[in-house]
Each structure stands twice: as C-alpha cells, then as structure tokens.
N, C-alpha and C. Protein backbone atom coordinates (compact mmCIF):
# COMPACT_ATOMS: atom_id res chain seq x y z
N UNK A 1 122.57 139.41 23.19
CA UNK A 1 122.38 139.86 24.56
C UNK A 1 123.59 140.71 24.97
N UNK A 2 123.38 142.04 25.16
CA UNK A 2 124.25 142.71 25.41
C UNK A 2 124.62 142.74 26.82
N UNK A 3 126.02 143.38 26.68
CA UNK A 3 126.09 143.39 28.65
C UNK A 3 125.51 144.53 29.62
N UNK A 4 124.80 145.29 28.91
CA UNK A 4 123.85 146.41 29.67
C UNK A 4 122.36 145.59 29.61
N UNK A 5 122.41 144.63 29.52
CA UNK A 5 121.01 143.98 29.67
C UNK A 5 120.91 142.82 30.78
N UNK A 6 122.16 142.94 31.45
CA UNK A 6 122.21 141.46 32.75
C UNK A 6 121.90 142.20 34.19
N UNK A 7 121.94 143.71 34.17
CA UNK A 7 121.05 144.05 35.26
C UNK A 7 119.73 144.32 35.53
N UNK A 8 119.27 144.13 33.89
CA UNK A 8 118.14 144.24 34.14
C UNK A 8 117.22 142.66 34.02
N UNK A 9 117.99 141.91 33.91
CA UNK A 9 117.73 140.06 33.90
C UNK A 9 117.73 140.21 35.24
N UNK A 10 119.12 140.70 36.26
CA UNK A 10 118.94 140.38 37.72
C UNK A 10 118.08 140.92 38.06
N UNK A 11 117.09 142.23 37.55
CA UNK A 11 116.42 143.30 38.48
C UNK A 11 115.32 142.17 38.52
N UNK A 12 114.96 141.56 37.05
CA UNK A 12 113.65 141.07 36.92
C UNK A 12 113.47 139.79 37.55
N UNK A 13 115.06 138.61 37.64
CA UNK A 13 114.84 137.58 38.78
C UNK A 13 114.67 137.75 40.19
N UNK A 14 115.19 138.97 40.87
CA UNK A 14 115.45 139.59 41.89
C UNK A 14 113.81 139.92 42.30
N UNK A 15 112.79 139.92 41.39
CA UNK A 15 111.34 140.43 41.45
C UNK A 15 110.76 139.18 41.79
N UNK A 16 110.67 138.52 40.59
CA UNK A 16 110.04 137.09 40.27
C UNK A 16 110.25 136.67 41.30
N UNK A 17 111.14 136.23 42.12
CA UNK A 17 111.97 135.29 43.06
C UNK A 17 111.02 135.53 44.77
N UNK A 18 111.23 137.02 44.51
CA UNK A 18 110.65 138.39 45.55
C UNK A 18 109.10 137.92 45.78
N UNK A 19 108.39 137.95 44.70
CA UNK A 19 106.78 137.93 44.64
C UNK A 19 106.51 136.23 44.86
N UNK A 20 107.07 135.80 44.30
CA UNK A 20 106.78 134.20 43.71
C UNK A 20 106.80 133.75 45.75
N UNK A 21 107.77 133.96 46.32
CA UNK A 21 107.90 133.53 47.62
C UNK A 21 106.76 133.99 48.33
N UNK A 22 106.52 135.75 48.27
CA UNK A 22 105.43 136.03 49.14
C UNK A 22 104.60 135.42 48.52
N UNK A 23 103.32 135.29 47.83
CA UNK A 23 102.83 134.65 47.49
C UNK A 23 102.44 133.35 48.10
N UNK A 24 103.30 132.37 47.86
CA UNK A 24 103.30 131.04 48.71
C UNK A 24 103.28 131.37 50.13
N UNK A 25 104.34 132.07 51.18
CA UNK A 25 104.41 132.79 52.27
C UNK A 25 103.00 133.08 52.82
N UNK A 26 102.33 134.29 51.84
CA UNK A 26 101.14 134.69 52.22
C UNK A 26 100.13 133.82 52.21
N UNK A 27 99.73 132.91 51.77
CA UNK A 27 98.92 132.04 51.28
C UNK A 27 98.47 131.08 52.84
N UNK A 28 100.29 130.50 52.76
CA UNK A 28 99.97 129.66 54.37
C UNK A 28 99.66 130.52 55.43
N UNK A 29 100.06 131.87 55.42
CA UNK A 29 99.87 132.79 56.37
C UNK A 29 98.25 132.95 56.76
N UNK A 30 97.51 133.27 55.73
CA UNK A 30 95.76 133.40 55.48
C UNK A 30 95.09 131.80 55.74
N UNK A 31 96.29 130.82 55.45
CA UNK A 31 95.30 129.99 55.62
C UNK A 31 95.21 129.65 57.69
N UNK A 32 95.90 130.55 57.92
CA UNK A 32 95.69 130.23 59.20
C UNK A 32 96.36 129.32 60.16
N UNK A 33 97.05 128.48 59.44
CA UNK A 33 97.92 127.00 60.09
C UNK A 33 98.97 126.96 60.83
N UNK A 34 99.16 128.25 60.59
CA UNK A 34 100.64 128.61 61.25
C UNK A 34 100.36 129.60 62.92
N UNK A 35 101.01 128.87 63.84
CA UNK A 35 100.52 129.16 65.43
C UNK A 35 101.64 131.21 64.91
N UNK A 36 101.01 131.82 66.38
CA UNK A 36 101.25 132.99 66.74
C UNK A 36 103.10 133.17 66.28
N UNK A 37 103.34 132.22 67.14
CA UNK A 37 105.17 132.01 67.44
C UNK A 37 105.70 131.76 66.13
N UNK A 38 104.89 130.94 65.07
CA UNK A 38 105.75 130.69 64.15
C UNK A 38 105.38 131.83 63.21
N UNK A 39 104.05 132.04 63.14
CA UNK A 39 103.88 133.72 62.41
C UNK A 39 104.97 134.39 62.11
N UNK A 40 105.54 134.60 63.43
CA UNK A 40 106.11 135.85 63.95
C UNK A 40 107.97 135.51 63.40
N UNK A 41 107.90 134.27 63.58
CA UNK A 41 109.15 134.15 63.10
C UNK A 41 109.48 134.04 61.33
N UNK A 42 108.24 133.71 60.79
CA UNK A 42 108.29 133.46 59.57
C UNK A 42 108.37 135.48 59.13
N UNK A 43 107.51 136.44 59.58
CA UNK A 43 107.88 137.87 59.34
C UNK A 43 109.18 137.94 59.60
N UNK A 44 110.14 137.23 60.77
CA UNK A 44 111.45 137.71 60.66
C UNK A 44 112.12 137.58 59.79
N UNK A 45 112.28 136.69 58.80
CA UNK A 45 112.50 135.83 57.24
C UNK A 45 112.39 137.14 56.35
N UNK A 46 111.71 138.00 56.43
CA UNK A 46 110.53 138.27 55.10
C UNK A 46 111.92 139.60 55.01
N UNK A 47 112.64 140.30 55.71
CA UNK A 47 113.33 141.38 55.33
C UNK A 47 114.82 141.08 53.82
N UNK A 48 115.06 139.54 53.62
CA UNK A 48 115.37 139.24 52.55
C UNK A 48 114.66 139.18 51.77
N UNK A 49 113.28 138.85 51.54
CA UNK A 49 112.87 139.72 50.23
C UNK A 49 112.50 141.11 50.10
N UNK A 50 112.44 141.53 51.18
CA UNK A 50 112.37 143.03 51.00
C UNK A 50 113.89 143.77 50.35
N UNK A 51 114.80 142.61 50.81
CA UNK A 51 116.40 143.77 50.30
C UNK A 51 116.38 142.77 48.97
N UNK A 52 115.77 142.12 48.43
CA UNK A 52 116.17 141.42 46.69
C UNK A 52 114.93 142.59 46.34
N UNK A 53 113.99 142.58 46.48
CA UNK A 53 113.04 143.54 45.51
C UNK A 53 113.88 144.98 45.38
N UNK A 54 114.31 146.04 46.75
CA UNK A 54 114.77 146.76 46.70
C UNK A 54 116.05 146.80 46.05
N UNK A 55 116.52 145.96 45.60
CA UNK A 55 118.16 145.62 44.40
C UNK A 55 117.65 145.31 43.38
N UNK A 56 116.16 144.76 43.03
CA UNK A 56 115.55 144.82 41.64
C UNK A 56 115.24 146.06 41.64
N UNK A 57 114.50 147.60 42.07
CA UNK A 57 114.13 148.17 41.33
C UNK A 57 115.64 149.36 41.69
N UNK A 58 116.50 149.14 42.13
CA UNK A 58 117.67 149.76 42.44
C UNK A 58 118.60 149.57 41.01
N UNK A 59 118.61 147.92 40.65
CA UNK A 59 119.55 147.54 39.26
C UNK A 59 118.93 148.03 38.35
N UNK A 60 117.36 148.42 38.16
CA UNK A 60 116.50 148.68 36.96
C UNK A 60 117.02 150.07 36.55
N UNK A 61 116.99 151.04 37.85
CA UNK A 61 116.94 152.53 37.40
C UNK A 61 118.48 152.77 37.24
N UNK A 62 118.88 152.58 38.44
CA UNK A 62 120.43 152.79 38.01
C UNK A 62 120.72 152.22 37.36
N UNK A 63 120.91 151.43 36.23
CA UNK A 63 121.55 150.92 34.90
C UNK A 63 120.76 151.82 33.80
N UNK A 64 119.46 152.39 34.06
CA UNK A 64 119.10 152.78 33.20
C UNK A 64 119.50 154.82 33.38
N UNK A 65 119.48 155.12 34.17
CA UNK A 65 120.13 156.48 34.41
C UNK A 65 121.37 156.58 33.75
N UNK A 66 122.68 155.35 33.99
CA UNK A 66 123.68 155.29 33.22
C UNK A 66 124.22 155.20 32.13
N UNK A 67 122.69 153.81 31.45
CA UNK A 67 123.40 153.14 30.19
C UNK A 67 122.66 154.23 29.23
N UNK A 68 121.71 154.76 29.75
CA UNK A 68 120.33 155.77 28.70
C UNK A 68 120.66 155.12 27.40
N UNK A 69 120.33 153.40 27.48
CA UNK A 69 119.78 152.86 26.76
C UNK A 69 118.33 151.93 26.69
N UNK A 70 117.66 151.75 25.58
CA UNK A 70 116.42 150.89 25.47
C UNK A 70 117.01 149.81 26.12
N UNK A 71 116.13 148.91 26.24
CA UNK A 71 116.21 147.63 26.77
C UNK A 71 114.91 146.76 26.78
N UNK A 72 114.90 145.63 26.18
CA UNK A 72 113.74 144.68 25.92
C UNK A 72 113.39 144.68 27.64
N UNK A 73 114.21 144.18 28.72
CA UNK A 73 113.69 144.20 30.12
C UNK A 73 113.35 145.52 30.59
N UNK A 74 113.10 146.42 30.21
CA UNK A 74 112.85 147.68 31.01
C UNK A 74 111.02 147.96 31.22
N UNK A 75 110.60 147.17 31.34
CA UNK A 75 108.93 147.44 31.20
C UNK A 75 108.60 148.07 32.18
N UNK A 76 108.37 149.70 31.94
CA UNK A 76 108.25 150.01 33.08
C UNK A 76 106.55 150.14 33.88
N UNK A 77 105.64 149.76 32.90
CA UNK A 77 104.58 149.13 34.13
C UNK A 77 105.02 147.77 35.19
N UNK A 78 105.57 147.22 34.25
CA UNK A 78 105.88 145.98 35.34
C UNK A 78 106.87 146.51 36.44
N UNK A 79 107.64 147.42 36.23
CA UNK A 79 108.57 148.33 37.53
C UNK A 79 107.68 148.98 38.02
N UNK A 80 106.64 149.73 37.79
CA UNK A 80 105.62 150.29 38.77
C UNK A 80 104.94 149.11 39.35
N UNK A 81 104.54 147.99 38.73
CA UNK A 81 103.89 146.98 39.52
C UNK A 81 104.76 146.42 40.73
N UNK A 82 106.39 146.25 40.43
CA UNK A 82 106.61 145.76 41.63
C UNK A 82 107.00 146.70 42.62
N UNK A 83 106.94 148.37 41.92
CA UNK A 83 107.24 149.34 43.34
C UNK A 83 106.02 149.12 43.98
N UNK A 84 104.66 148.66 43.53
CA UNK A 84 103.42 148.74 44.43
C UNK A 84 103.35 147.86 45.35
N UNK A 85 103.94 146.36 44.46
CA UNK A 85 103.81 145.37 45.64
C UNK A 85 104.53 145.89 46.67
N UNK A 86 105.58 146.31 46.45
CA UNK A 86 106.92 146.40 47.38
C UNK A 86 106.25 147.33 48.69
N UNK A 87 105.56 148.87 48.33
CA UNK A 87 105.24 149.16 49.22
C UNK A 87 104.05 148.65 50.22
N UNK A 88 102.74 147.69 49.51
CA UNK A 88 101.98 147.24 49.82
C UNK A 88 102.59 146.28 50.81
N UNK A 89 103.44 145.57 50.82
CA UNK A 89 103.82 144.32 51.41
C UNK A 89 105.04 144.88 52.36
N UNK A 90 105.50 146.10 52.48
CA UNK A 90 106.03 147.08 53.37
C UNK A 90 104.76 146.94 54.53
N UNK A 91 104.15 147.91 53.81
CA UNK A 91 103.17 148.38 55.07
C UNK A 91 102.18 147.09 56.00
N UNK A 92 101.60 146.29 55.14
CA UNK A 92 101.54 145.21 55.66
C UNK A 92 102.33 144.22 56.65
N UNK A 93 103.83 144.20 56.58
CA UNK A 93 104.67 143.67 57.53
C UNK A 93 104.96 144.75 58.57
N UNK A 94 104.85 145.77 58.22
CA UNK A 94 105.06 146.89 59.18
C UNK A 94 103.67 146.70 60.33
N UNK A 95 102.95 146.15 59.70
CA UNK A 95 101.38 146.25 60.47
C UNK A 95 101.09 145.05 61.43
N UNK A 96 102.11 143.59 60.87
CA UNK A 96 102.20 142.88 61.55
C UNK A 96 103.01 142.80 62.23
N UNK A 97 104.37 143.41 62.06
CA UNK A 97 104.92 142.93 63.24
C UNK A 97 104.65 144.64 64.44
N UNK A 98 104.16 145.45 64.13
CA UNK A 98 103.65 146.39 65.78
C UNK A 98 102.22 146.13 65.93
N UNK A 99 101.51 144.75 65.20
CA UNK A 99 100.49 144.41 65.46
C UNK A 99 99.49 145.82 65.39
N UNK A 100 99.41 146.85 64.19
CA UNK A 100 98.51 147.77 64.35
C UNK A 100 97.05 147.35 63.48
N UNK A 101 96.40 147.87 64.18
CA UNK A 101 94.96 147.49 63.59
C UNK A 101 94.82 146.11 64.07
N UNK A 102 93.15 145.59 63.68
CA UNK A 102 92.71 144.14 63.87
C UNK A 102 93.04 143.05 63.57
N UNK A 103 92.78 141.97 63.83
CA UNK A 103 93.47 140.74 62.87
C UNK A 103 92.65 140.67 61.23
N UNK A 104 91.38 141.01 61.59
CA UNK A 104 90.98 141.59 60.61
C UNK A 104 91.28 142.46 59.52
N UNK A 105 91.51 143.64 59.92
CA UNK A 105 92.16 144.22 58.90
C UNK A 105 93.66 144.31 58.70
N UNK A 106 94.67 143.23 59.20
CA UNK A 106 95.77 142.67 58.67
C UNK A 106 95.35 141.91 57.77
N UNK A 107 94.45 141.23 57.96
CA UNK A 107 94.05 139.95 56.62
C UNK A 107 93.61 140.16 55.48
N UNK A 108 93.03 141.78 55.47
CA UNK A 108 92.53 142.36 54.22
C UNK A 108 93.59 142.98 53.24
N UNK A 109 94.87 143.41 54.38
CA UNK A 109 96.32 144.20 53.97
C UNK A 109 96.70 142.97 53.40
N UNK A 110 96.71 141.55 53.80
CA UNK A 110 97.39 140.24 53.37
C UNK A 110 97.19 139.99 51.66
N UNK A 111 95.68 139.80 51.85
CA UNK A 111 94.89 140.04 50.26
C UNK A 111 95.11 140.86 49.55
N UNK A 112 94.87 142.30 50.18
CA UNK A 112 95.49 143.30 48.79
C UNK A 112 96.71 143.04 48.23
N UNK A 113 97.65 142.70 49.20
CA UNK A 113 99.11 142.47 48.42
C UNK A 113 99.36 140.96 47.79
N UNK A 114 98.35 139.81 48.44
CA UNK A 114 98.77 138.57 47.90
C UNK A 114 97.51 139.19 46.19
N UNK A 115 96.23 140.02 46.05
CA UNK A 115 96.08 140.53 44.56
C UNK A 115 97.02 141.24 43.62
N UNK A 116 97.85 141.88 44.58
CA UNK A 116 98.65 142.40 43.71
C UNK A 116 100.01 142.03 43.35
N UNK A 117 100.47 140.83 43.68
CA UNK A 117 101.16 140.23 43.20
C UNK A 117 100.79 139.02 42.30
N UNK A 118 99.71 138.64 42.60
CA UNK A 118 98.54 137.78 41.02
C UNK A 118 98.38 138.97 40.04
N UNK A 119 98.37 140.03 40.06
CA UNK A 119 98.42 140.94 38.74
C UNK A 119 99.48 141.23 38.17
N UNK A 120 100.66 141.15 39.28
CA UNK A 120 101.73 141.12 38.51
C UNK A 120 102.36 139.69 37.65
N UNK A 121 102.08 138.71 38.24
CA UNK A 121 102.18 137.63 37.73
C UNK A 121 101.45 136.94 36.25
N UNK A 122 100.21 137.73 36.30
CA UNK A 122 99.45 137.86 35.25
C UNK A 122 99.88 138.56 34.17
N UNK A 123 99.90 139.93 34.29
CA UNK A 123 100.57 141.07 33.27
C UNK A 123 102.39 140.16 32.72
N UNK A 124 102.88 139.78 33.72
CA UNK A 124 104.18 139.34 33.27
C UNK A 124 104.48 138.48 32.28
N UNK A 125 103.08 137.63 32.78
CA UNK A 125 102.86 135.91 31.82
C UNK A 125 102.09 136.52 30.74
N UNK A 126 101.84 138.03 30.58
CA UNK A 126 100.81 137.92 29.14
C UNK A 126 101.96 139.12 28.67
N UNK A 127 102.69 139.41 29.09
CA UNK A 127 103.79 140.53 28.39
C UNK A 127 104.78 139.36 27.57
N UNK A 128 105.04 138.28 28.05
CA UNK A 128 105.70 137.24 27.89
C UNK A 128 105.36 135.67 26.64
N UNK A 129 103.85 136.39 26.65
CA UNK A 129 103.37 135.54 26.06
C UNK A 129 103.71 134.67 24.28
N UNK A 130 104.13 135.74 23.70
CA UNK A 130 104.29 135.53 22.42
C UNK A 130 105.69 135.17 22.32
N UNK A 131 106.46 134.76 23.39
CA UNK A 131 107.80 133.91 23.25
C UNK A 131 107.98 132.88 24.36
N UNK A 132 107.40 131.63 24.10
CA UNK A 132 107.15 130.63 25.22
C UNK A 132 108.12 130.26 25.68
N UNK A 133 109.64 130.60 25.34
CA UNK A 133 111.03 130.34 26.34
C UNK A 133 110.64 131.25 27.19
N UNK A 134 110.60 132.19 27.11
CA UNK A 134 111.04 133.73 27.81
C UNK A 134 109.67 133.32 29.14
N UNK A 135 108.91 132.99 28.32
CA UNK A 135 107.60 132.73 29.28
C UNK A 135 107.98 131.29 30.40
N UNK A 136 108.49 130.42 30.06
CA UNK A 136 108.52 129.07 30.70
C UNK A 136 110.48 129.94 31.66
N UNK A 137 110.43 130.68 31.80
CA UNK A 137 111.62 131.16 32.55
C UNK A 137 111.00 131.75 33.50
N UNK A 138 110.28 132.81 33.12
CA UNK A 138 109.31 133.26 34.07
C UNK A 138 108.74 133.22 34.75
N UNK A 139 108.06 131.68 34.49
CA UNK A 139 107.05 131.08 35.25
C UNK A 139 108.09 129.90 36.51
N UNK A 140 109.61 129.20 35.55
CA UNK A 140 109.94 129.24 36.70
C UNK A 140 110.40 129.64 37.45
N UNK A 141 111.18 130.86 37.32
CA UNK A 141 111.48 131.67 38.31
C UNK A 141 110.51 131.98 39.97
N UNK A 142 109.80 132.69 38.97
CA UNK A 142 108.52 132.95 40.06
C UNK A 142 107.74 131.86 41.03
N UNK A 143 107.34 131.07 39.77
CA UNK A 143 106.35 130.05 40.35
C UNK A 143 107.67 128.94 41.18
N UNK A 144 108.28 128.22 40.40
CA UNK A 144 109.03 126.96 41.18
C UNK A 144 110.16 128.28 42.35
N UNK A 145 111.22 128.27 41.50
CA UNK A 145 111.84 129.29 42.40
C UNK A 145 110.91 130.31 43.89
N UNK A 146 110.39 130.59 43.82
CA UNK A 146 109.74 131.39 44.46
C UNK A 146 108.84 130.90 45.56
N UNK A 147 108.50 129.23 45.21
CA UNK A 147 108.36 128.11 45.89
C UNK A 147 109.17 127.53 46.89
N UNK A 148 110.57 127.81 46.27
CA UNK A 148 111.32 126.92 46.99
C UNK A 148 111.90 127.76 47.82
N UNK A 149 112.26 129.12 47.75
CA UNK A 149 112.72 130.06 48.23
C UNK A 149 111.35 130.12 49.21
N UNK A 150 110.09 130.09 49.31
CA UNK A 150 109.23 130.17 50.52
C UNK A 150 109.18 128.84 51.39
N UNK A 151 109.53 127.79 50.83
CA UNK A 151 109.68 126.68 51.70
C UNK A 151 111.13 126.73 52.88
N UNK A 152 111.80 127.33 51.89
CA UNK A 152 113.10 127.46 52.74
C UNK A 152 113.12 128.75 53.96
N UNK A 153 112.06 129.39 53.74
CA UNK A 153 111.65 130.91 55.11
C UNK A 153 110.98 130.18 56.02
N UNK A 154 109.85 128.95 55.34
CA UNK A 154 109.00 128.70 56.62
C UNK A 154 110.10 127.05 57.31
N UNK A 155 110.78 126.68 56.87
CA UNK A 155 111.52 125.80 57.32
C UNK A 155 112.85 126.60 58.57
N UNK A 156 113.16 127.85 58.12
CA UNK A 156 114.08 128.89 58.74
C UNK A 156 113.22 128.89 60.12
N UNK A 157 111.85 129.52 59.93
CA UNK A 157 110.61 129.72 61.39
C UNK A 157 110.58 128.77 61.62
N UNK A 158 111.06 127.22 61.15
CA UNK A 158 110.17 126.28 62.47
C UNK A 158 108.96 126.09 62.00
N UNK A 159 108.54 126.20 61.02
CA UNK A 159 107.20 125.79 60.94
C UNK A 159 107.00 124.42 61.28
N UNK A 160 105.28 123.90 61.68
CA UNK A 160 105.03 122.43 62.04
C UNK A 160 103.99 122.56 61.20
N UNK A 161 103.76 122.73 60.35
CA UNK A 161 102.49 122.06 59.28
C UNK A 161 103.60 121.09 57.72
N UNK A 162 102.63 120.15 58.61
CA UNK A 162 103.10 119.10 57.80
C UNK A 162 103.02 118.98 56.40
N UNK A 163 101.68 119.76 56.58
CA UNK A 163 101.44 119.72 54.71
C UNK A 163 101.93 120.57 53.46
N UNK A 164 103.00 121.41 54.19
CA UNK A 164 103.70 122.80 53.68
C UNK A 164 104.73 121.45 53.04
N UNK A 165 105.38 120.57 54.10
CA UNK A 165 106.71 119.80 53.33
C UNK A 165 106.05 118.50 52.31
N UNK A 166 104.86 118.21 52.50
CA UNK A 166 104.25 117.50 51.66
C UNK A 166 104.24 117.89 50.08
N UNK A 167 103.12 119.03 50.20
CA UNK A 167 102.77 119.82 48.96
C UNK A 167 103.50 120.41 48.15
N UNK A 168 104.33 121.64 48.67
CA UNK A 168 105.44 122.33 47.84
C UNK A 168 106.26 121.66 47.50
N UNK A 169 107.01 120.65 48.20
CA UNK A 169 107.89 120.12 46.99
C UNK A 169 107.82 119.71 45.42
N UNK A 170 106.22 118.82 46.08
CA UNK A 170 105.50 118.40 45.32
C UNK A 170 105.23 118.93 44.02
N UNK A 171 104.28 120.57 44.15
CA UNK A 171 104.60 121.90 43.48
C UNK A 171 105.48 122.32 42.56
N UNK A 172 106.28 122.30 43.43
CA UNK A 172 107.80 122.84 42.80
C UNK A 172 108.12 121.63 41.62
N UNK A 173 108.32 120.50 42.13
CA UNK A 173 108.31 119.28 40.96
C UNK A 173 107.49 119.94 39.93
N UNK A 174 106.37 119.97 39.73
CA UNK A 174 105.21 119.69 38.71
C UNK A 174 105.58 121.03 38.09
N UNK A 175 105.73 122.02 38.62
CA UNK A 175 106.25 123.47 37.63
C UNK A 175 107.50 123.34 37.13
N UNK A 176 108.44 122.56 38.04
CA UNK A 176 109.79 122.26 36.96
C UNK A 176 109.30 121.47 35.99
N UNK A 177 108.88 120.15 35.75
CA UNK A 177 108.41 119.49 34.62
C UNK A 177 107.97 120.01 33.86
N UNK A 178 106.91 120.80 33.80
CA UNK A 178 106.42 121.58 32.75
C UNK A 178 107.35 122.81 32.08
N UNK A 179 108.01 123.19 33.02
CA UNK A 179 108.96 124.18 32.14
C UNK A 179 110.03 123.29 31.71
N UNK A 180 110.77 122.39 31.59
CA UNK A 180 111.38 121.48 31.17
C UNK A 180 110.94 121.24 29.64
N UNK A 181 109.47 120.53 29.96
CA UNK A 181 108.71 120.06 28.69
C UNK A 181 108.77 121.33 27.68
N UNK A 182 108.66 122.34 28.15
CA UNK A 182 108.52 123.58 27.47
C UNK A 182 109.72 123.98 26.56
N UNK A 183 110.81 123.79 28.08
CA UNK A 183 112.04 123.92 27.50
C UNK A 183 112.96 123.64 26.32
N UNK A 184 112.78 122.23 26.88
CA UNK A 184 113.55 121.13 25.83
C UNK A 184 113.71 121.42 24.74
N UNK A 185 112.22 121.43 24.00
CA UNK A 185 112.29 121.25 22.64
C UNK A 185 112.73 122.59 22.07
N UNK A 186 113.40 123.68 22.88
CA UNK A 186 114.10 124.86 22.45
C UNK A 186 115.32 124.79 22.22
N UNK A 187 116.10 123.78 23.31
CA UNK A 187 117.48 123.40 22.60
C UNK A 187 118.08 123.42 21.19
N UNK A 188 117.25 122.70 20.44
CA UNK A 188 117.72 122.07 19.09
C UNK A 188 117.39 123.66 18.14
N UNK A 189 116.49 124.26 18.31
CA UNK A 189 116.26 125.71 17.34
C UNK A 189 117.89 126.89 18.47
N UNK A 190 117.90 126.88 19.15
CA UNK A 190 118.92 127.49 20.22
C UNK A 190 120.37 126.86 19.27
N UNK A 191 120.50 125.90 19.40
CA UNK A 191 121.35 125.34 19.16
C UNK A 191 122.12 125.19 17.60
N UNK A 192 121.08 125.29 16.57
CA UNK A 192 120.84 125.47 15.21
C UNK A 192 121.26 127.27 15.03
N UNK A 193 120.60 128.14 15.57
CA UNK A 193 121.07 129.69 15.44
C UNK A 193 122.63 129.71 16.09
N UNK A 194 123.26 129.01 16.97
CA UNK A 194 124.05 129.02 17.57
C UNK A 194 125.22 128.85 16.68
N UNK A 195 124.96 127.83 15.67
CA UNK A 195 125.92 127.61 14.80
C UNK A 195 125.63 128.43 13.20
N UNK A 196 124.31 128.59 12.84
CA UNK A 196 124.30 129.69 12.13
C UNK A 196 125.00 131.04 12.12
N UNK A 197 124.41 131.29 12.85
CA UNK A 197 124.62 132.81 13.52
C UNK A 197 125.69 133.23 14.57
N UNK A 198 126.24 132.18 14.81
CA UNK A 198 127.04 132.60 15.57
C UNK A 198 126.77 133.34 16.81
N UNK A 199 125.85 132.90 17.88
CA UNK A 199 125.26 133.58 18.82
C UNK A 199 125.01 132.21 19.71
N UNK A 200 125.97 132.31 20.54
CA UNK A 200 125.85 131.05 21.23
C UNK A 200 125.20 131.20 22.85
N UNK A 201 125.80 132.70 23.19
CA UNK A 201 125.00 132.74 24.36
C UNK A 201 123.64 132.73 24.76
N UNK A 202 123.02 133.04 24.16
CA UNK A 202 121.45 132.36 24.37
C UNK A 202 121.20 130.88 24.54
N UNK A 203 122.38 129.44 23.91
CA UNK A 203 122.35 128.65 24.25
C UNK A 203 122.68 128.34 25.19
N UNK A 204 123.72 128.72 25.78
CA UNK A 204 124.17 128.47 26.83
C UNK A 204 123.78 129.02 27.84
N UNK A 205 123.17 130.37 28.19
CA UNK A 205 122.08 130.78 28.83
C UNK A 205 121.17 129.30 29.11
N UNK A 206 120.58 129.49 28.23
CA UNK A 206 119.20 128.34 28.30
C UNK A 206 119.78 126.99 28.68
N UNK A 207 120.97 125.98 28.74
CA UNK A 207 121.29 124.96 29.14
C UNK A 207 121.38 125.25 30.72
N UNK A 208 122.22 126.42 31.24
CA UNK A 208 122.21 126.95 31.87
C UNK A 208 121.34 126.96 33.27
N UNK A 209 120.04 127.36 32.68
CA UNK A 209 118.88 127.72 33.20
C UNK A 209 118.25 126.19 33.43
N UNK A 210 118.25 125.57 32.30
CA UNK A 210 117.91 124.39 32.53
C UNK A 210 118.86 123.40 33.73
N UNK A 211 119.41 123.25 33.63
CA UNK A 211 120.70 122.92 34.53
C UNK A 211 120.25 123.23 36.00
N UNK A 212 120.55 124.74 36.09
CA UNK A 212 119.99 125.16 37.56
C UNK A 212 118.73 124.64 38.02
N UNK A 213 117.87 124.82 37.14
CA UNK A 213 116.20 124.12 37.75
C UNK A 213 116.37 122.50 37.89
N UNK A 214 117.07 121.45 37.39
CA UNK A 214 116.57 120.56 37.93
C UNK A 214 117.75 119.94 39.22
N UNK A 215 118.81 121.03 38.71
CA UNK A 215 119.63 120.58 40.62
C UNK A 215 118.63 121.61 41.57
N UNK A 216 118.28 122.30 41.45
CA UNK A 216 117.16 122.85 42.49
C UNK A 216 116.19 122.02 43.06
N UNK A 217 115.61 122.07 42.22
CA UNK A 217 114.62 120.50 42.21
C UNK A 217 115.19 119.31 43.09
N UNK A 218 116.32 119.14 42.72
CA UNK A 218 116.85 117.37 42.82
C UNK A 218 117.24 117.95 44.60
N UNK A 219 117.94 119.06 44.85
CA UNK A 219 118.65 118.95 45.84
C UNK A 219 117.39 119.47 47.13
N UNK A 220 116.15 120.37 46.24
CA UNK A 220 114.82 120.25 47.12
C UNK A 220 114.03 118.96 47.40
C-alpha cells in the first residue's frame, strides 16, 4: 500500500460514510414519521455530508492530477456514481428546504436519489466482490458506519420516533457481527504474509479497522 493510495481510501470512506447515512436519513424521511419541525432540522444536519462527499471527489481528482498514477481505488464509474448522487441529493435538499414543487414531487426527488445510492451500493459490493476483506470493509463502512453516522443527524434534530433508537442500533450491531465474522478469519492469512513477506501494513490496517468497528459499536 503505497502512500499515493490513502487519498484515495479517504475519498472512498468519505463516499461510503456520505451515501450509507443518506440512505438511512432518507428512508425515515419517506417513511413519513418524522413531524414538519424535525424534518427541517434533520435537512440542517445534511450540509456535513454534503462537505465529506465534496472532499471525496476533491481527494480523488486532485491526487490523481498530481500523482498521474494508476491506482486500484480510482474506479472511475464509481466517481461518476457518486458525482450523480451528490448532485441528485443537492437538488433535492435544495427543493426541500425553499420547499419548491409538491410534497409529491419532493418524494419522487427522495426516491431517485435514495435509487441511486442502492446502485451505487450495489456496483461497489459487486466491484468488490472477488476479495471478501475489501468487501466486508465496504459494507461496513457504508452500511454500519453510515448507520451510525445517520442516527447521530437524527438524534442532532431532536427526533421523537422511538423506533429510529430501537432499530438502528440494533442494525448497526448485526452488520458489525457479520463483518467481524467475515473479518476474523483474515487475521491469521494477514498475519502469515506479514511475516513472510514482510508487509505488515495490511495487518495492521485490518486490526485497525477491526478495532474501530467494535468501539463504534460498543460506544453506540
């Protein structure tokens, strides 16, 4: 792992983190549960993921204008996928908070962008597929991370639906476990090249990673 490859690790957590929240965000939003007042405060929340996406596709290009090197993270459909969300979920917050158009067709702007962040999530998990670390990082990033990072916007608004502090934690548990389970048994092959090969940072990366997810967890 070279060191022209950690901006493009941040561009791609900086995404995951980005989508994984709206997502959850949008979800309670459509389902309706959330009164006018807290709506409105939960959109005030939403301009931190707008400035982490805009520093993901900011670290992507500028490192790559500089380093004009390849890079395993540089996929650039998946960088067009999240410039789409990004503007989709622009114009959409732009729509809710000067309230333009119907409630109706805010809810259709809601959907297009909560689809197009399930396609990105999709394409990511099948770009990812044929290396199940790389994949069980991904998934928690996005999925748990991205969880907990939306529990912590609608807890910021004041939310009163009870079943937001019920469920997501809940959530968030059951996607850390499974990437755990996933995890684990990568240690000992991590750990084995480590002393072969002499390439230890990938282990320690991955303890790392592991580490962070279950004080996340523990302290959610």
């Amino acid at each position: 792992m070279a060191w022209f490859d950690w901006p493009f690790i941040l561009s791609s957590v900086f995404a995951q983190l980005s989508i994984g929240a709206f997502l959850i965000l949008g979800s309670v939003i459509f389902s309706g549960k959330l009164c006018f007042g807290q709506t409105d405060r939960l959109h005030k929340t939403m301009p931190v993921l707008w400035m982490l996406l805009f520093a993901s596709l900011a670290l992507r290009e500028i490192n790559l204008v500089l380093s004009q090197t390849h890079s395993v993270y540089s996929f650039s459909i998946e960088a067009m996928m999240v410039t789409i969300f990004f503007v989709l979920a622009l114009l959409y917050w732009f729509a809710e908070k000067a309230l333009i158009g119907s409630d109706a067709t805010r809810k259709v702007m809601l959907s297009v962008v909560l689809m197009s962040g399930l396609v990105y999530f999709g394409h990511g998990l099948m770009q990812r597929s044929e290396q199940w670390l790389v994949a069980a990082h991904f998934i928690a990033t996005t999925l748990c991370g991205g969880t907990l990072f939306a529990h912590t916007a609608l807890v910021r608004a004041e939310h009163k639906v009870e079943e937001v502090n019920r469920y997501l934690p809940l959530l968030g548990a059951v996607i850390a476990v499974i990437c755990l389970l996933t995890g684990i048994p990568q240690l000992a092959d991590l750990a084995s090249r480590a002393e072969t090969y002499n390439e230890i940072s990938p282990f320690v990366a991955h303890v790392l990673s592991l580490g962070l997810l279950l004080a996340a967890v523990g302290v959610w």
